[in-house]
C-alpha atoms as a PDB file:
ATOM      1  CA  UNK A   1     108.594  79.461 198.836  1.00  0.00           C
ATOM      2  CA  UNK A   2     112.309  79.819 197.850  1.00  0.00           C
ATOM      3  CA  UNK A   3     114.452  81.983 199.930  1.00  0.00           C
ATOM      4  CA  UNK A   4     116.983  84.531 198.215  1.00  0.00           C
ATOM      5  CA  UNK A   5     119.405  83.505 195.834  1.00  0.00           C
ATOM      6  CA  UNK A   6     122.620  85.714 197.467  1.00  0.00           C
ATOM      7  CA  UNK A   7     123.242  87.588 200.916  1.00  0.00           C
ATOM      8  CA  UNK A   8     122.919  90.987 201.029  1.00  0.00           C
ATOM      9  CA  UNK A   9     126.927  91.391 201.259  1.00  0.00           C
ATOM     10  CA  UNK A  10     127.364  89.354 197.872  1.00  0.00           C
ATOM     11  CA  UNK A  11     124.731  91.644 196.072  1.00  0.00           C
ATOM     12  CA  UNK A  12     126.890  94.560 197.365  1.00  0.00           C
ATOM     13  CA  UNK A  13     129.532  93.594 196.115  1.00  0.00           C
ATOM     14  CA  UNK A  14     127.568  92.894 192.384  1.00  0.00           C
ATOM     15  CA  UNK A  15     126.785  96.291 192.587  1.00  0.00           C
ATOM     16  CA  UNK A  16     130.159  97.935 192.913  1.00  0.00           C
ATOM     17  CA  UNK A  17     131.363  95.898 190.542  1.00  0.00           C
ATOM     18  CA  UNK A  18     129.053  96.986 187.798  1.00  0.00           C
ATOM     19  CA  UNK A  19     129.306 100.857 189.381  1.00  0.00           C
ATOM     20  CA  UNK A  20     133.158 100.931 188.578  1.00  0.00           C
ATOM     21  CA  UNK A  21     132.227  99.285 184.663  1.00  0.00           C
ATOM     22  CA  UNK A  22     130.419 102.302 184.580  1.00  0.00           C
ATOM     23  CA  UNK A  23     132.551 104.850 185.851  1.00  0.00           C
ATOM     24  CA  UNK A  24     135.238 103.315 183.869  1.00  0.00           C
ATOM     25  CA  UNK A  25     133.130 102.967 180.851  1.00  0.00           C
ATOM     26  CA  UNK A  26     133.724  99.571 180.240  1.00  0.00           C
ATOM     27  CA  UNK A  27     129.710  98.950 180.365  1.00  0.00           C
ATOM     28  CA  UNK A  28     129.166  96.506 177.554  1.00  0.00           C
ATOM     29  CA  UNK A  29     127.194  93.490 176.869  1.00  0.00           C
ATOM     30  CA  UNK A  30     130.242  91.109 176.688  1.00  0.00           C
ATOM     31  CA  UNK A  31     131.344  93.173 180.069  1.00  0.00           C
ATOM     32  CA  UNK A  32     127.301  92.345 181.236  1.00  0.00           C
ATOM     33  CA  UNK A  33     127.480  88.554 180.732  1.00  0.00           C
ATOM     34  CA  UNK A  34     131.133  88.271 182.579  1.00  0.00           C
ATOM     35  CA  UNK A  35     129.862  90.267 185.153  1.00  0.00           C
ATOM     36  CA  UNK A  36     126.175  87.686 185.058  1.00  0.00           C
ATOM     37  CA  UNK A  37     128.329  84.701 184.662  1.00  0.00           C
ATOM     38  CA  UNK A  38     130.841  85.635 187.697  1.00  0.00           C
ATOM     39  CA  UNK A  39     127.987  86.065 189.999  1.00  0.00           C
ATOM     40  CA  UNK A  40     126.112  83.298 188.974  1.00  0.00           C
ATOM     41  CA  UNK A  41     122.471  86.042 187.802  1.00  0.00           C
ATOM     42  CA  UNK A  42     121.052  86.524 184.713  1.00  0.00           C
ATOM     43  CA  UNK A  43     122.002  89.606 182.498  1.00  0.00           C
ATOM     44  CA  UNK A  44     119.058  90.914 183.420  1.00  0.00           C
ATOM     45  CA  UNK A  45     119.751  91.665 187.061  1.00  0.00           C
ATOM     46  CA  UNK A  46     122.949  93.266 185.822  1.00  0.00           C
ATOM     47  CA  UNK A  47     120.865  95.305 183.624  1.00  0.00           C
ATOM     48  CA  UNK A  48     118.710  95.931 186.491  1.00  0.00           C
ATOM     49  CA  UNK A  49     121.338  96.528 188.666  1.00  0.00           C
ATOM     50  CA  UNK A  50     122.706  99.256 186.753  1.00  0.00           C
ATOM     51  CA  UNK A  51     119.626 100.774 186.280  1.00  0.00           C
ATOM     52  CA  UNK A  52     119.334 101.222 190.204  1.00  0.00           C
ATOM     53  CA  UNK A  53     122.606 102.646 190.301  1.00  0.00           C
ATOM     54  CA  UNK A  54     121.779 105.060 187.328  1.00  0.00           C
ATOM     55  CA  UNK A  55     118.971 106.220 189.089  1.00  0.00           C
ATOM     56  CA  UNK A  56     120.752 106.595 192.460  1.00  0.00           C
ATOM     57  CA  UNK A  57     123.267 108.807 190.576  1.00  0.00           C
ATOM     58  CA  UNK A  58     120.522 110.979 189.315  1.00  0.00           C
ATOM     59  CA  UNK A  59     118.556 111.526 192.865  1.00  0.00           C
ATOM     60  CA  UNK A  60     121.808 112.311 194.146  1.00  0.00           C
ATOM     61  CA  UNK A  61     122.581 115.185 190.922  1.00  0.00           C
ATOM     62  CA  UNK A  62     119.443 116.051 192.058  1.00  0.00           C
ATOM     63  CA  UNK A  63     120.131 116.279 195.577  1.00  0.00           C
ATOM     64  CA  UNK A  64     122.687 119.145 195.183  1.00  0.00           C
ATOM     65  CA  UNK A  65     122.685 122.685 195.466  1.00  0.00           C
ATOM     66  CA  UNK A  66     123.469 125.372 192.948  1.00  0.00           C
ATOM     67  CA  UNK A  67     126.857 125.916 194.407  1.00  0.00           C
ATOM     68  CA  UNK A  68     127.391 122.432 195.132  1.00  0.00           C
ATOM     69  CA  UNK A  69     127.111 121.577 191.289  1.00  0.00           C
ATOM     70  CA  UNK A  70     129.025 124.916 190.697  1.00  0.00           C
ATOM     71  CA  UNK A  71     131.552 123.435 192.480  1.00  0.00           C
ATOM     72  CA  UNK A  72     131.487 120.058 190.794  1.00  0.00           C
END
C-alpha cells in the first residue's frame, strides 16, 4: 500500500498558497494548474483544497457572534 505523496508541512504550505489566490482573487484555472504543477498534484486537489478552505471560512462566519460580525 503506497504511503502519502507529501508531508504534512508541504501540504500546509499548498494550502496557504491557494488561501492567499483567494483572498487576492487571483483564483483561476491557469492560477490552478501553476499552483498543481508547482506542487507536483493534480488540479483536482487544488480544487479540493480550496474547497476545504471555503468551507473552513464558512464554519468560522458561522462561528461568530452578532456583535462579532457587527464588528467585522
Amino acid at each position: 500500500m503506497p504511503g502519502r505523496k507529501h508531508t504534512a508541512e508541504q501540504v500546509e504550505n499548498r494550502k496557504h498558497v491557494i488561501e492567499e489566490c483567494m483572498i487576492r482573487g487571483d483564483w483561476t484555472l491557469s492560477r490552478q494548474a501553476q499552483i498543481a504543477k508547482s506542487y507536483n498534484v493534480s488540479t483536482a486537489q487544488v480544487r479540493k483544497d480550496g474547497a476545504q478552505i471555503r468551507r473552513e471560512w464558512a464554519s468560522e462566519h458561522t462561528a461568530q457572534t452578532i456583535d462579532e460580525v457587527r464588528s467585522d
